[in-house]
PDB file of N, CA and C in Angstrom:
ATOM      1  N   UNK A   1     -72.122 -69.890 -99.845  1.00  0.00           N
ATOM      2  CA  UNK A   1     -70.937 -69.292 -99.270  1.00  0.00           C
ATOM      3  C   UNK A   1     -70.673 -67.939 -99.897  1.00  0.00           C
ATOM      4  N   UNK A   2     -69.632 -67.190 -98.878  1.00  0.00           N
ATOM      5  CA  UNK A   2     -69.638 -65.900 -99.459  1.00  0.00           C
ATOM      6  C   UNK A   2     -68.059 -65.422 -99.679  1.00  0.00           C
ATOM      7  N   UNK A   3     -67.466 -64.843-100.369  1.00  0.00           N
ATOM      8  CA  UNK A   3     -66.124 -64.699-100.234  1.00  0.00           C
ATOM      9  C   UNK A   3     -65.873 -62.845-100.500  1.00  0.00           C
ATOM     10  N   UNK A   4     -64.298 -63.084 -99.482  1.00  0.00           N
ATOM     11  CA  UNK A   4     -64.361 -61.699 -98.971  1.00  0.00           C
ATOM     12  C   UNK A   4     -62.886 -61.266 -99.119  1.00  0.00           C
ATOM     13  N   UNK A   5     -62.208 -60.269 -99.717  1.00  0.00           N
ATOM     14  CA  UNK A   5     -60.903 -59.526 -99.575  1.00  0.00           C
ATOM     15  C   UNK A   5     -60.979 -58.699 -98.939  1.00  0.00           C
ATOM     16  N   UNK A   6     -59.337 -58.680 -98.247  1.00  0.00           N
ATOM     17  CA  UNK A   6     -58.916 -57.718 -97.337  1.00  0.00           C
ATOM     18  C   UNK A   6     -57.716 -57.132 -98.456  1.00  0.00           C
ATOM     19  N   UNK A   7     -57.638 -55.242 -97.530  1.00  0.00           N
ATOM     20  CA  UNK A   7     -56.413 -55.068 -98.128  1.00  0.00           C
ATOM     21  C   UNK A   7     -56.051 -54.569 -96.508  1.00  0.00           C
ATOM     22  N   UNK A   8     -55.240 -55.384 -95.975  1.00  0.00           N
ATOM     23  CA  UNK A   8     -54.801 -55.135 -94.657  1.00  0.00           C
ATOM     24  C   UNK A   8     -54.073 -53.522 -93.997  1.00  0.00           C
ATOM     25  N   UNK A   9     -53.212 -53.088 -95.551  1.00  0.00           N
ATOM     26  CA  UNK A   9     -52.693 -51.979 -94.882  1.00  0.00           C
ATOM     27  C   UNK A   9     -54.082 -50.808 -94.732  1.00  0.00           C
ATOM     28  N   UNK A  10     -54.890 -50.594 -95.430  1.00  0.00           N
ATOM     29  CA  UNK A  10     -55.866 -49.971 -95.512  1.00  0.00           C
ATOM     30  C   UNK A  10     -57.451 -50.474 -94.808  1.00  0.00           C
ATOM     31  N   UNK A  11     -56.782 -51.110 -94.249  1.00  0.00           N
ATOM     32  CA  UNK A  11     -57.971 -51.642 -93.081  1.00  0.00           C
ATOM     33  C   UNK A  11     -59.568 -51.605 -93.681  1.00  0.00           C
ATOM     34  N   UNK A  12     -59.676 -52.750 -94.565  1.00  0.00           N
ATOM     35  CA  UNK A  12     -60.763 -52.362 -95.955  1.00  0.00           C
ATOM     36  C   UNK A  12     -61.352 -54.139 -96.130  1.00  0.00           C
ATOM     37  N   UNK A  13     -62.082 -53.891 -95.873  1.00  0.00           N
ATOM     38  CA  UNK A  13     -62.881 -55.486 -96.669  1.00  0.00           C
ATOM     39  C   UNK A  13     -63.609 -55.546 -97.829  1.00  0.00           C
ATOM     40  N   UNK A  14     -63.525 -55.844 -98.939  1.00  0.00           N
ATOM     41  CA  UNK A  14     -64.060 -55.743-100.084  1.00  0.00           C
ATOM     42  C   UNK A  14     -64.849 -57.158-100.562  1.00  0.00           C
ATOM     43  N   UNK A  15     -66.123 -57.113-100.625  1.00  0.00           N
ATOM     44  CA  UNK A  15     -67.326 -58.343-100.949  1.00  0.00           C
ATOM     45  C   UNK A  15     -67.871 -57.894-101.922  1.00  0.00           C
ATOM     46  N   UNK A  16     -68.247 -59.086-103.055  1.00  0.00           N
ATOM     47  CA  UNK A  16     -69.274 -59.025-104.190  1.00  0.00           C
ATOM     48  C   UNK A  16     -70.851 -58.604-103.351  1.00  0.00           C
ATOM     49  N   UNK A  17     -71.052 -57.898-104.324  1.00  0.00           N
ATOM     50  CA  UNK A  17     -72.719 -57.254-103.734  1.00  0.00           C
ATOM     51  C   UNK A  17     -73.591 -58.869-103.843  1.00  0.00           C
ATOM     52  N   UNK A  18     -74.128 -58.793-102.902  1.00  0.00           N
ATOM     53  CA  UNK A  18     -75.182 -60.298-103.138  1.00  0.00           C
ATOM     54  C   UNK A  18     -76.191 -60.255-104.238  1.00  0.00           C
ATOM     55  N   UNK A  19     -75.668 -59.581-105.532  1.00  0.00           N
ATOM     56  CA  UNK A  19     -77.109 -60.025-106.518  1.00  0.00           C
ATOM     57  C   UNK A  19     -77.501 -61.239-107.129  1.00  0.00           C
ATOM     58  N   UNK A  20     -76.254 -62.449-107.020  1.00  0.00           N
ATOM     59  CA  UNK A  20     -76.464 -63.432-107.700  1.00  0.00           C
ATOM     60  C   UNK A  20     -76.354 -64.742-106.653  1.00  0.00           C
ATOM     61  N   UNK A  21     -75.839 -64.261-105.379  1.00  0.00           N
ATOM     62  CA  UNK A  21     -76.131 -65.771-104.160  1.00  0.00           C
ATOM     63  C   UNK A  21     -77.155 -64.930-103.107  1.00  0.00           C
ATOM     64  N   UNK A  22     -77.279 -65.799-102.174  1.00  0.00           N
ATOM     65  CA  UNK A  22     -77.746 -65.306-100.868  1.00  0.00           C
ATOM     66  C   UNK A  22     -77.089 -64.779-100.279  1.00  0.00           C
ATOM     67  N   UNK A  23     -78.206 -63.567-100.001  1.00  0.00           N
ATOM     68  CA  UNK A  23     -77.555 -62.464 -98.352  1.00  0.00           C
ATOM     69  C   UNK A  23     -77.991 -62.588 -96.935  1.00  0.00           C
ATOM     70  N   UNK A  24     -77.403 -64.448 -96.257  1.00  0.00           N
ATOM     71  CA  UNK A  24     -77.992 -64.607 -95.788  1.00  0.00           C
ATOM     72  C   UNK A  24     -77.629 -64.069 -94.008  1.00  0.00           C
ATOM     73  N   UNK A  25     -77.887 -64.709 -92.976  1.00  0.00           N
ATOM     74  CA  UNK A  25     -77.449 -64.491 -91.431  1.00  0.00           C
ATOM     75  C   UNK A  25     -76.051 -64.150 -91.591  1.00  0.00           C
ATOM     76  N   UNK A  26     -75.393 -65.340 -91.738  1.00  0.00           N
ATOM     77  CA  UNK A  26     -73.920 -65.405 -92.045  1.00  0.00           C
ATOM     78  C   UNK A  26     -73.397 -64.226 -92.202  1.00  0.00           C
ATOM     79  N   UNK A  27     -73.255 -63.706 -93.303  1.00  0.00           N
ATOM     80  CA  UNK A  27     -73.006 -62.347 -94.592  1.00  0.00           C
ATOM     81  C   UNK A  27     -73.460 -60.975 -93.479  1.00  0.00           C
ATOM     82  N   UNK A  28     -74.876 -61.679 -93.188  1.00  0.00           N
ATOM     83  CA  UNK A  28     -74.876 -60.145 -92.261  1.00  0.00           C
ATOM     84  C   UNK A  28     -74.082 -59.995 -91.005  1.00  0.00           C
ATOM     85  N   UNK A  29     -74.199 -61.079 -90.200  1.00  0.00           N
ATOM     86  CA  UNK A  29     -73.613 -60.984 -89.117  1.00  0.00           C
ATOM     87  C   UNK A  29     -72.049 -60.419 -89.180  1.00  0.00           C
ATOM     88  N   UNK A  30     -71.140 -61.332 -90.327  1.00  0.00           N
ATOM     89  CA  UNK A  30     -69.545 -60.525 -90.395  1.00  0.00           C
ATOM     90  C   UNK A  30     -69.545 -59.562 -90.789  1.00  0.00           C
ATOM     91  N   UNK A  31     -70.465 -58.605 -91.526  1.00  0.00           N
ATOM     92  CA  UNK A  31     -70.656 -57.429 -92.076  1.00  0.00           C
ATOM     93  C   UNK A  31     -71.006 -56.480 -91.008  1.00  0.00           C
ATOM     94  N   UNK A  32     -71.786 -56.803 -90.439  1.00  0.00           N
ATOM     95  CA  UNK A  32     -72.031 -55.812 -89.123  1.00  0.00           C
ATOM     96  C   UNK A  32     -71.058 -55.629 -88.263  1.00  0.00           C
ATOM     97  N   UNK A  33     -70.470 -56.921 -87.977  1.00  0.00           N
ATOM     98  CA  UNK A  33     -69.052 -57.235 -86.842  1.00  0.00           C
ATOM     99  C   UNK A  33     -68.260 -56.127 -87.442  1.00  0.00           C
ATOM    100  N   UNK A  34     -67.943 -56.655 -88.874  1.00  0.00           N
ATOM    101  CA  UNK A  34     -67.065 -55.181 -89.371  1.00  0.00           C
ATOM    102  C   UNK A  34     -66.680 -53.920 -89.236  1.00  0.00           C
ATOM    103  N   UNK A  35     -68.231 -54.143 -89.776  1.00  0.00           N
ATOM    104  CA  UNK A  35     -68.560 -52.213 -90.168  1.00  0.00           C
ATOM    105  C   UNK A  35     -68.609 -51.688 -87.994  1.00  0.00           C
ATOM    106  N   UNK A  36     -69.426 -52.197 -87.428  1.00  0.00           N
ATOM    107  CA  UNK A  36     -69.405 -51.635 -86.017  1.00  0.00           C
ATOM    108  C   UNK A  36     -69.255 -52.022 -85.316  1.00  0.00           C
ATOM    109  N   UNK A  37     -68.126 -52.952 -84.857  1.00  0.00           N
ATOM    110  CA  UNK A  37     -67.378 -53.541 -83.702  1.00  0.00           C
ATOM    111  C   UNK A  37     -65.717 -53.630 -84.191  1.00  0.00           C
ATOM    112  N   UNK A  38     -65.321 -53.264 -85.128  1.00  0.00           N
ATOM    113  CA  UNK A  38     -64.512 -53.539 -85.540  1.00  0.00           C
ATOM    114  C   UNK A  38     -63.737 -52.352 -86.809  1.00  0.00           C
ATOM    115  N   UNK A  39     -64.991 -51.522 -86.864  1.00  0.00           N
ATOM    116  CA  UNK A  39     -64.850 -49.833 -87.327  1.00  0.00           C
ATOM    117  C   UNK A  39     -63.653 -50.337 -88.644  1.00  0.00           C
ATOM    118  N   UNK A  40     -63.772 -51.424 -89.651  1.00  0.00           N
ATOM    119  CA  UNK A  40     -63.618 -52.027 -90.996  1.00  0.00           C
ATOM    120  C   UNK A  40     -64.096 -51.553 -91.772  1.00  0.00           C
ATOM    121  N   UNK A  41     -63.878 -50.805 -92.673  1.00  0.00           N
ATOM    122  CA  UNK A  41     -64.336 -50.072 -93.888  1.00  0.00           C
ATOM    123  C   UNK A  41     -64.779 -51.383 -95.174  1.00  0.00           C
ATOM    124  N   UNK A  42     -66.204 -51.261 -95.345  1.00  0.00           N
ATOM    125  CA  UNK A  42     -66.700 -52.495 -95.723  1.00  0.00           C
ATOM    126  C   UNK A  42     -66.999 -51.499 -97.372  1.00  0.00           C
ATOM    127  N   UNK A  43     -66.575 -52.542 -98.576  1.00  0.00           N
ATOM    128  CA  UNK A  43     -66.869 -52.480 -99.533  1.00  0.00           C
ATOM    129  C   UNK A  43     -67.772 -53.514-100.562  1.00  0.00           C
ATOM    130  N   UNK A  44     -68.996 -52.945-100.942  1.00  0.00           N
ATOM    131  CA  UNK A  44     -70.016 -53.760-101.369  1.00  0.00           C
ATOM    132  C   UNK A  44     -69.532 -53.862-102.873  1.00  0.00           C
ATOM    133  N   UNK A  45     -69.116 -54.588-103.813  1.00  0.00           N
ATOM    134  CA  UNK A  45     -69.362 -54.139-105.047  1.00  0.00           C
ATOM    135  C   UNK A  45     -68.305 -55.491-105.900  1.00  0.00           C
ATOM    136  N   UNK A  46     -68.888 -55.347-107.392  1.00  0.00           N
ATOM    137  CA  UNK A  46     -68.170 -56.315-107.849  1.00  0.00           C
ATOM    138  C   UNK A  46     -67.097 -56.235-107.921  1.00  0.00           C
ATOM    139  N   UNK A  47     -66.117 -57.769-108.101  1.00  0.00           N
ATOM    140  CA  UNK A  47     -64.729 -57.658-108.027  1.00  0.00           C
ATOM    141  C   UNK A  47     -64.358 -58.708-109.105  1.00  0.00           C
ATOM    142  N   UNK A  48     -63.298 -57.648-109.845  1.00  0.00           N
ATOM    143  CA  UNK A  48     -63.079 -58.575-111.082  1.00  0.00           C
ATOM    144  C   UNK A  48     -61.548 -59.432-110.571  1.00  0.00           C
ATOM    145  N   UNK A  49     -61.634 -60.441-111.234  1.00  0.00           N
ATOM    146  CA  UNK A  49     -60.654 -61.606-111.059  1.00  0.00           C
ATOM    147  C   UNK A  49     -59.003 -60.569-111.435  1.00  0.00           C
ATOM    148  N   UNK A  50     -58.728 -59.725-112.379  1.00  0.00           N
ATOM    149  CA  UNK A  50     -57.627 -59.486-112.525  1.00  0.00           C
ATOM    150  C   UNK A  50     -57.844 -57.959-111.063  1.00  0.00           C
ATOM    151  N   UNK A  51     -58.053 -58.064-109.894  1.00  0.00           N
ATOM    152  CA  UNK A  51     -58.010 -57.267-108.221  1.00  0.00           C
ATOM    153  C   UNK A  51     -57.369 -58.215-107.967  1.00  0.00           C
ATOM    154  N   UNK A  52     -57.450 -59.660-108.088  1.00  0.00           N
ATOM    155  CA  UNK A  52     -57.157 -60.702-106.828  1.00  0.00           C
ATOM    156  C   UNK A  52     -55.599 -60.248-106.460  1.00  0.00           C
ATOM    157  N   UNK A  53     -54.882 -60.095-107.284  1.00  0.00           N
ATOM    158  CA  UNK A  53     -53.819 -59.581-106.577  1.00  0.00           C
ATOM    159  C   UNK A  53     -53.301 -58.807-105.710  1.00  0.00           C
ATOM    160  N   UNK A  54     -54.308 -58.040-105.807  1.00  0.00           N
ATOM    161  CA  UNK A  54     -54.103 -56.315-104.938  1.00  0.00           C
ATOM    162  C   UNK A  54     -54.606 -56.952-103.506  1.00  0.00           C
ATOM    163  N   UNK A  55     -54.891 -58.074-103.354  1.00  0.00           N
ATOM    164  CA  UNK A  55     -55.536 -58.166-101.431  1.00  0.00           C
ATOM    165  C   UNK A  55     -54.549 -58.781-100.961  1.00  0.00           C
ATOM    166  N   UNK A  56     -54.793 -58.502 -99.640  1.00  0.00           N
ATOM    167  CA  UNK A  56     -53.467 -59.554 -98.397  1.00  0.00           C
ATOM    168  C   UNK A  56     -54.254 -60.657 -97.919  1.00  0.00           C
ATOM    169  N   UNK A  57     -55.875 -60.750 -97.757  1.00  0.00           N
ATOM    170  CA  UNK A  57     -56.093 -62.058 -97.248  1.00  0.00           C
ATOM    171  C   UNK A  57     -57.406 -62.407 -97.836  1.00  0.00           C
ATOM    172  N   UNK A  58     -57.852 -63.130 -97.545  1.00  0.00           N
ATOM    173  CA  UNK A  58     -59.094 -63.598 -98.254  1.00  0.00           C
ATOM    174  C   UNK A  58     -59.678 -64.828 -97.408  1.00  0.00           C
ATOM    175  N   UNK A  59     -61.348 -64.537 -97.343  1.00  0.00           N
ATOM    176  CA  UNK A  59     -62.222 -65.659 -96.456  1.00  0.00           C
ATOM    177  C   UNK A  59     -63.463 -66.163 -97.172  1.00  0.00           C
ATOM    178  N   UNK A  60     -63.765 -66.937 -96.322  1.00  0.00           N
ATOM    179  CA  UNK A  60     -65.387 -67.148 -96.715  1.00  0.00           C
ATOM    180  C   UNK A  60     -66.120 -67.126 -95.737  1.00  0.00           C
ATOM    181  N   UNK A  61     -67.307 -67.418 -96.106  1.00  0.00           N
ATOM    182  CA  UNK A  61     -68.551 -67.510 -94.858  1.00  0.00           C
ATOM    183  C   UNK A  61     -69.556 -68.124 -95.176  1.00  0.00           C
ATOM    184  N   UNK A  62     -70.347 -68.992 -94.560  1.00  0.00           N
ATOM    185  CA  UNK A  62     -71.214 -69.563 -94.820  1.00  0.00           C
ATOM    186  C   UNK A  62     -71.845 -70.298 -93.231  1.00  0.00           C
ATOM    187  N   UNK A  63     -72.821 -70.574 -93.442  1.00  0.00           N
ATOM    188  CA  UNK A  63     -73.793 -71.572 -91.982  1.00  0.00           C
ATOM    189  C   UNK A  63     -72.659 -72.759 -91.631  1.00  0.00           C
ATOM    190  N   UNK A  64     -71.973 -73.638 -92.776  1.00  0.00           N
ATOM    191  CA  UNK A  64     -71.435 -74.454 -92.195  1.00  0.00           C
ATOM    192  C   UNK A  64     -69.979 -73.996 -92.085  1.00  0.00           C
ATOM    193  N   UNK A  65     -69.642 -72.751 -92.835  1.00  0.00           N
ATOM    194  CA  UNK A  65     -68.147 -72.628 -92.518  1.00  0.00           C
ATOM    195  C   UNK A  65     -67.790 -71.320 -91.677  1.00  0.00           C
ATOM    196  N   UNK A  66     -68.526 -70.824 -91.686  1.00  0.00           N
ATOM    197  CA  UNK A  66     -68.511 -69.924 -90.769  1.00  0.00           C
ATOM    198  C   UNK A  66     -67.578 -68.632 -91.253  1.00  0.00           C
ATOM    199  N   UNK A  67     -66.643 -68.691 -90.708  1.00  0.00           N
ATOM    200  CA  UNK A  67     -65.453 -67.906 -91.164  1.00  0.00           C
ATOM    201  C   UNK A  67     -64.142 -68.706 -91.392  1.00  0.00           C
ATOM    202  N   UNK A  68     -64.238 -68.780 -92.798  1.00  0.00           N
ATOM    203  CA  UNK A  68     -62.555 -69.886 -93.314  1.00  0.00           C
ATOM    204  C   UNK A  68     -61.764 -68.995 -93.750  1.00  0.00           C
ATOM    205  N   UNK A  69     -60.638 -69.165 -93.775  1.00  0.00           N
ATOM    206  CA  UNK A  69     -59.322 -68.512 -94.004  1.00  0.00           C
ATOM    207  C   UNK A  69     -59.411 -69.260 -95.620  1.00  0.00           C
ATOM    208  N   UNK A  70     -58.730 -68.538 -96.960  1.00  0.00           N
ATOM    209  CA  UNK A  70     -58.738 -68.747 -98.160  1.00  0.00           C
ATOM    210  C   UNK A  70     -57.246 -68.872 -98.401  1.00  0.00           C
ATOM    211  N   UNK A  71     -56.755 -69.753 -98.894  1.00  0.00           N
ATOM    212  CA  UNK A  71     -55.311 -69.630 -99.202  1.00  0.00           C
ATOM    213  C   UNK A  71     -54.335 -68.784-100.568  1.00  0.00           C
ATOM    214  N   UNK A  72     -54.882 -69.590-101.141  1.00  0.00           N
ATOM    215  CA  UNK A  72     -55.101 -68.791-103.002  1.00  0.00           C
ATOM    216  C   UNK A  72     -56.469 -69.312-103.867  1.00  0.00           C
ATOM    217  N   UNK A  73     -56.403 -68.100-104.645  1.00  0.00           N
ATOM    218  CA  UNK A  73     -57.542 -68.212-105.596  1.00  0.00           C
ATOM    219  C   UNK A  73     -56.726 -67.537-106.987  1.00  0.00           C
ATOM    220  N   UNK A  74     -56.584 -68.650-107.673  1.00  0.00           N
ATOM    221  CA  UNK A  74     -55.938 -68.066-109.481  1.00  0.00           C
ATOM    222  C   UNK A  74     -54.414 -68.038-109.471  1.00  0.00           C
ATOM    223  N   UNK A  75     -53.927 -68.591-108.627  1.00  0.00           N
ATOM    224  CA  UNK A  75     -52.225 -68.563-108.183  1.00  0.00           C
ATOM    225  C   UNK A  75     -52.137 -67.174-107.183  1.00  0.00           C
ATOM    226  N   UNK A  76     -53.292 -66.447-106.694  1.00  0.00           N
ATOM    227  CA  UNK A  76     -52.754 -65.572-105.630  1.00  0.00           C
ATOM    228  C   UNK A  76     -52.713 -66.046-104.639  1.00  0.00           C
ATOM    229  N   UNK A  77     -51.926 -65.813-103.919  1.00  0.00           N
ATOM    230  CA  UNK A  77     -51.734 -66.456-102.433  1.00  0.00           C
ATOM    231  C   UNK A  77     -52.043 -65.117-101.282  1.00  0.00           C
ATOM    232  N   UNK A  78     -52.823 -65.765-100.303  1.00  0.00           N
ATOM    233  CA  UNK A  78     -53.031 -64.980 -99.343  1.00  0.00           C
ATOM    234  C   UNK A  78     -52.561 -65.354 -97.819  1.00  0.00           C
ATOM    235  N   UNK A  79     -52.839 -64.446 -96.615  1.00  0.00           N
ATOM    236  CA  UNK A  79     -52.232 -64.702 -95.718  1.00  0.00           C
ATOM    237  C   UNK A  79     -53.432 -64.962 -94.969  1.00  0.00           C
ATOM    238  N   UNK A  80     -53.476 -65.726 -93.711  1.00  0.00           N
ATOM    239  CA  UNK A  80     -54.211 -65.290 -92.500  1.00  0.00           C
ATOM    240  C   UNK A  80     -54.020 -64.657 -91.641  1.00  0.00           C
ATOM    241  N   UNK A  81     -54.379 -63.385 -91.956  1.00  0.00           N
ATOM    242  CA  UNK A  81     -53.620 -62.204 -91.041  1.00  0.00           C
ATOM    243  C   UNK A  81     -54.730 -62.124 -89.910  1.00  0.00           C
ATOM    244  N   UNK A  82     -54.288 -61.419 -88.888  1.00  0.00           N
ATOM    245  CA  UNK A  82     -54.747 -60.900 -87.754  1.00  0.00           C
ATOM    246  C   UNK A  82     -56.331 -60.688 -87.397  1.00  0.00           C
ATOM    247  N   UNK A  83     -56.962 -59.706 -88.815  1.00  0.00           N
ATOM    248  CA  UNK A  83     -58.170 -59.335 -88.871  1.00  0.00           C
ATOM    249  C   UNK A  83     -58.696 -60.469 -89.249  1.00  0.00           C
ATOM    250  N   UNK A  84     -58.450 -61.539 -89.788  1.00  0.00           N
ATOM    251  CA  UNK A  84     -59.394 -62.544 -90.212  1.00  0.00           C
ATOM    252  C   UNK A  84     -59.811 -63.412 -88.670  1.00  0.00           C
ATOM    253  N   UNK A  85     -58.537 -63.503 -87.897  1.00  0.00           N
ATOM    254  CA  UNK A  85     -58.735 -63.892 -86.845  1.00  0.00           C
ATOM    255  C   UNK A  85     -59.352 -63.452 -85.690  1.00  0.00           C
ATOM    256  N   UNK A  86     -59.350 -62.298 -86.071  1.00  0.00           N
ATOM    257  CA  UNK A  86     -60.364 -61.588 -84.598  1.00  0.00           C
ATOM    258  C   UNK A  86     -61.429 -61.785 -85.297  1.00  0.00           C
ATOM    259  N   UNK A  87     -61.959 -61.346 -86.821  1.00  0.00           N
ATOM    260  CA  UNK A  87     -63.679 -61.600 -87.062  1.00  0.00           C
ATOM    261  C   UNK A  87     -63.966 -62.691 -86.658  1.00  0.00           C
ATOM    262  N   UNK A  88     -63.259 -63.555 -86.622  1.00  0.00           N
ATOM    263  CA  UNK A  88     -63.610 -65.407 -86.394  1.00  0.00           C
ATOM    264  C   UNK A  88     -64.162 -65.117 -84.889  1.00  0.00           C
ATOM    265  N   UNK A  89     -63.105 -64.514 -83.995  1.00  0.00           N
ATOM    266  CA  UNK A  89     -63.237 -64.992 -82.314  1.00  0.00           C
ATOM    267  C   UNK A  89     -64.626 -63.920 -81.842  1.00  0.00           C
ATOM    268  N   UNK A  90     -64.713 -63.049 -82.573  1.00  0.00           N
ATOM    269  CA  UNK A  90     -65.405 -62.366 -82.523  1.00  0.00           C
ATOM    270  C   UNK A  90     -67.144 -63.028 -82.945  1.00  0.00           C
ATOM    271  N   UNK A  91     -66.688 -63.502 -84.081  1.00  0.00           N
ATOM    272  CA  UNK A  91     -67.996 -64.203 -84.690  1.00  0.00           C
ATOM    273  C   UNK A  91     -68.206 -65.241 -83.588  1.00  0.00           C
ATOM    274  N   UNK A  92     -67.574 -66.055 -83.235  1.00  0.00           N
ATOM    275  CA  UNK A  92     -67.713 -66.661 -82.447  1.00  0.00           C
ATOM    276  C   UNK A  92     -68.663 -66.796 -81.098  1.00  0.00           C
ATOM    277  N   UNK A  93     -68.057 -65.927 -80.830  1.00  0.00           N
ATOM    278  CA  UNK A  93     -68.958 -64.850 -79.050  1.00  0.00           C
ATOM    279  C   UNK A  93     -69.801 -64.761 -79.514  1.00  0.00           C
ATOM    280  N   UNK A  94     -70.559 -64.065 -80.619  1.00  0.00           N
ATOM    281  CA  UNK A  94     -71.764 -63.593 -80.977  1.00  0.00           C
ATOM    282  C   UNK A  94     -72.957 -64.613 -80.786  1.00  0.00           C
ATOM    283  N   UNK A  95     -72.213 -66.059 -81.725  1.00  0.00           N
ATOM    284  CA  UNK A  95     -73.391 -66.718 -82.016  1.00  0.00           C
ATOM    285  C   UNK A  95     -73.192 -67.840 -80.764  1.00  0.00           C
ATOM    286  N   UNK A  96     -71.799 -67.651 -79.768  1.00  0.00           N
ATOM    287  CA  UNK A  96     -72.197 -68.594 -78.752  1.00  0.00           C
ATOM    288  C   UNK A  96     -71.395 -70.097 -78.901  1.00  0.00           C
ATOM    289  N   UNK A  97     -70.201 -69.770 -79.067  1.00  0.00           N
ATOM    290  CA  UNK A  97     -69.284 -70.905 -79.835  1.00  0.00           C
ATOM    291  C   UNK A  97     -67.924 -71.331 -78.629  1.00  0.00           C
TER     292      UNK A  97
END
């Protein structure tokens, strides 16, 4: 699985670079949706635990989860805002859901 912050007012997705899991279908497919269907300013790079605060929503991804909504991670609480929901319906169409 892969996990992903948003900072909603800045229309920005921020992901750990894949050096230590897989970069697999999944990962690419919402990354592409992003970056060019969805013109999401995608950020590759590590993210240290004292950021978690600074995001509005947070997901995962994986073959069996596809695109999950994250609630909190460390007592931050996040939302399921809007953009998480269109990557979903979006992801969706793609692979035929």
């Amino acid at each position: 699985m892969q996990i992903y912050f948003l900072k909603i007012k800045k229309n920005e997705l921020h992901t750990p670079i894949p050096d230590s899991f897989l970069n697999g279908i999944t990962r690419k497919t919402v990354l592409e949706i992003a970056k060019s269907k969805k013109k999401i300013k995608v950020h590759e790079r590590k993210i240290s635990p004292n950021e978690l605060k600074n995001f509005h929503g947070c997901f995962i991804t994986g073959t069996a989860a596809e695109i999950t909504p994250v609630g909190n991670i460390l007592k931050n609480k996040y939302k399921v805002c809007d953009l998480i929901l269109d990557l979903s319906k979006t992801y969706e169409k793609i692979v035929g859901k």
